[in-house]
C-alpha atoms as a PDB file:
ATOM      1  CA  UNK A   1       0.000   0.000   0.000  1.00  0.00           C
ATOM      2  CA  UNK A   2       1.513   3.458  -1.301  1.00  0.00           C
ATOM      3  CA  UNK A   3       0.519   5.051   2.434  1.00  0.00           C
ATOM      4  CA  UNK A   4       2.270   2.506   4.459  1.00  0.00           C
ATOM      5  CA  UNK A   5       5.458   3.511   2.549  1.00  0.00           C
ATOM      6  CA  UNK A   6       5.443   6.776   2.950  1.00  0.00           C
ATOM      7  CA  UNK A   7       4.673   6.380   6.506  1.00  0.00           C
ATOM      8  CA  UNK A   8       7.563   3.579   6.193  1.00  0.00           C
ATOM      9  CA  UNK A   9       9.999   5.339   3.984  1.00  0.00           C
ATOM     10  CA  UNK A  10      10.082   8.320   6.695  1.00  0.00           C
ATOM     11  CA  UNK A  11      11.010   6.198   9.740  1.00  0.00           C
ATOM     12  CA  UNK A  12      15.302   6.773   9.604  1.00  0.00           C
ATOM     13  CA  UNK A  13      15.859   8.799  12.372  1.00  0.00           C
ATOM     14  CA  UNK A  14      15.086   8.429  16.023  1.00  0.00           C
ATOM     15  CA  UNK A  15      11.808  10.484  15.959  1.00  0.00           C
ATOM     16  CA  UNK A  16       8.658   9.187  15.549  1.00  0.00           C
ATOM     17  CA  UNK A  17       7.691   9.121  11.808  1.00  0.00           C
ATOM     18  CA  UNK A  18       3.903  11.882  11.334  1.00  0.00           C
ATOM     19  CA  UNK A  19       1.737  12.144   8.616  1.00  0.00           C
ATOM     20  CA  UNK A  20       0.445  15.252   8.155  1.00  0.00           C
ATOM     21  CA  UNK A  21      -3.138  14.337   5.825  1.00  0.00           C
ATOM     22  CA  UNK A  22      -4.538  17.408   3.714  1.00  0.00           C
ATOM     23  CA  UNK A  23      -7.847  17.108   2.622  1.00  0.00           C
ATOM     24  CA  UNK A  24      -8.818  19.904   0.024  1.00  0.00           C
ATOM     25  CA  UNK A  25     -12.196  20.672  -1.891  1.00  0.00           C
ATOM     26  CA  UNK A  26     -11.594  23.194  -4.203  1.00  0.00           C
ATOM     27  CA  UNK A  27      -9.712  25.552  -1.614  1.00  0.00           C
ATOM     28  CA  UNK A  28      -9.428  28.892  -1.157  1.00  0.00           C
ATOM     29  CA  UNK A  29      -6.889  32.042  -0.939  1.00  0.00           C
ATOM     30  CA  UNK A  30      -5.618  29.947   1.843  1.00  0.00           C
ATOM     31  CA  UNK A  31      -4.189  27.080   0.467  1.00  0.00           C
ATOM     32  CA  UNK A  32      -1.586  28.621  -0.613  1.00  0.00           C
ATOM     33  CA  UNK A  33      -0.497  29.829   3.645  1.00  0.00           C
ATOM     34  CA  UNK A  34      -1.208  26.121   4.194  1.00  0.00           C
ATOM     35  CA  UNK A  35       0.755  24.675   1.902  1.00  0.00           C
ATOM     36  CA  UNK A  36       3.570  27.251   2.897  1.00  0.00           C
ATOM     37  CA  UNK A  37       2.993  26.411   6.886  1.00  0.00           C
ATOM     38  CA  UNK A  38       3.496  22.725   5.802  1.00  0.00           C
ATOM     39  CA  UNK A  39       6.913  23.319   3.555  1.00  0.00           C
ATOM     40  CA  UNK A  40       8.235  25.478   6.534  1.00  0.00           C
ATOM     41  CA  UNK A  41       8.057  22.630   8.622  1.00  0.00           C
ATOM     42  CA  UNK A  42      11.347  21.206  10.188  1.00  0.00           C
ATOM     43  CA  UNK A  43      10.214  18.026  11.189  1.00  0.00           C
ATOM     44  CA  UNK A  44      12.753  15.078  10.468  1.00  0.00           C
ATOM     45  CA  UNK A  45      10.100  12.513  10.190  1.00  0.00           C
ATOM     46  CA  UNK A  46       7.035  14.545   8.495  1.00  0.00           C
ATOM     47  CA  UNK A  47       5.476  13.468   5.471  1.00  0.00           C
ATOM     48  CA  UNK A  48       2.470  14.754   3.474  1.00  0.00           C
ATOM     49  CA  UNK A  49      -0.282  13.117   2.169  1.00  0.00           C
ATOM     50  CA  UNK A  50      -2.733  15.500   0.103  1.00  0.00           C
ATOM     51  CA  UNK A  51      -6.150  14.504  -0.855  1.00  0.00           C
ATOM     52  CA  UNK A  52      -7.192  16.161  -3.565  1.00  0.00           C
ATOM     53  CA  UNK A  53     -11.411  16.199  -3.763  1.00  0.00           C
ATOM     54  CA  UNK A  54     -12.513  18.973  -5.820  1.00  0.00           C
ATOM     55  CA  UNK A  55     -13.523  19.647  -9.139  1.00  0.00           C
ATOM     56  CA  UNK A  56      -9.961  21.944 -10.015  1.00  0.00           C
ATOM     57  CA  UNK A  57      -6.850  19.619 -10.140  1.00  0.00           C
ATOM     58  CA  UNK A  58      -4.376  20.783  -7.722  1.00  0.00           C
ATOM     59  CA  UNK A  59      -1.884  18.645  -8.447  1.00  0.00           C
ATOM     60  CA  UNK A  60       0.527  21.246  -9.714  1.00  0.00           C
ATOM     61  CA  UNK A  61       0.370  23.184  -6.985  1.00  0.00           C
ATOM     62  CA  UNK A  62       0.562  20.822  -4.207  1.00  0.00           C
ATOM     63  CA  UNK A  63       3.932  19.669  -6.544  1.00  0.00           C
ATOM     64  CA  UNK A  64       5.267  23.215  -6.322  1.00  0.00           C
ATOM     65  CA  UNK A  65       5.368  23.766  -2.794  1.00  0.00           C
ATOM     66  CA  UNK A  66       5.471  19.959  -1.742  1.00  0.00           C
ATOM     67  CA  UNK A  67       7.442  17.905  -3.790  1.00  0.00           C
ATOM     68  CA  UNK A  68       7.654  14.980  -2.126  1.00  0.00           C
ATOM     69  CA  UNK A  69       3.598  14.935  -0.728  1.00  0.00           C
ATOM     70  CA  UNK A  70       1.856  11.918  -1.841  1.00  0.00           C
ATOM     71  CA  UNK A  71      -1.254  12.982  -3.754  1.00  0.00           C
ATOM     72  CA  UNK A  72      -4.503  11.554  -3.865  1.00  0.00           C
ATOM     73  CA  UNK A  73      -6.721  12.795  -6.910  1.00  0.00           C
ATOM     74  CA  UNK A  74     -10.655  11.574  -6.392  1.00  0.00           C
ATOM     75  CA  UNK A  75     -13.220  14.259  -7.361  1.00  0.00           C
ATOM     76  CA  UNK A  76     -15.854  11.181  -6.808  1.00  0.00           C
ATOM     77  CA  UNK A  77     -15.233  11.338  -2.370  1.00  0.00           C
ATOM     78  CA  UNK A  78     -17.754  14.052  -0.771  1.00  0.00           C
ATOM     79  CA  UNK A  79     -16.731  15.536   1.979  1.00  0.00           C
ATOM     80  CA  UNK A  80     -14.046  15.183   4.252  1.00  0.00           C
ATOM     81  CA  UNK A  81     -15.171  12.081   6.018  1.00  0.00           C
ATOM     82  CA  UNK A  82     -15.086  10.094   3.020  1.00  0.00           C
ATOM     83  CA  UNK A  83     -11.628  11.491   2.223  1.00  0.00           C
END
């Protein structure tokens, strides 16, 4: 499974591996602070998994800031929940 490794592929230091699991639905001005807040992070063992929901592909973007987030493209999943 493509999660376990990335949880997995983050575990080579002595801190605890964390996932940090965006869900976005065709976001907002913000998304752009977020993915910035996430990028400035200094975590050893962080990792990024973005779940991409909406209508508008944000693949791109997610890439640009976050090149090494997994991304999850499914316009079919309502709501966060689902996600």
């Amino acid at each position: 499974m493509q999660y376990l490794d990335l949880i997995v592929a983050t575990q080579s230091s002595a801190a605890p591996p964390v996932v940090a699991v965006l869900v976005a639905h065709d976001p907002d001005f913000w998304f752009d602070d977020v993915l910035a807040g996430l990028a400035a992070q200094d975590y050893p063992q962080l990792a990024v998994l973005c779940i991409d929901t909406g209508e508008r592909d944000l693949t791109e973007e997610i890439q640009a800031v976050l090149p090494s987030a997994a991304i999850v493209r499914d316009s079919s999943v309502v709501g966060y929940g689902a996600a």
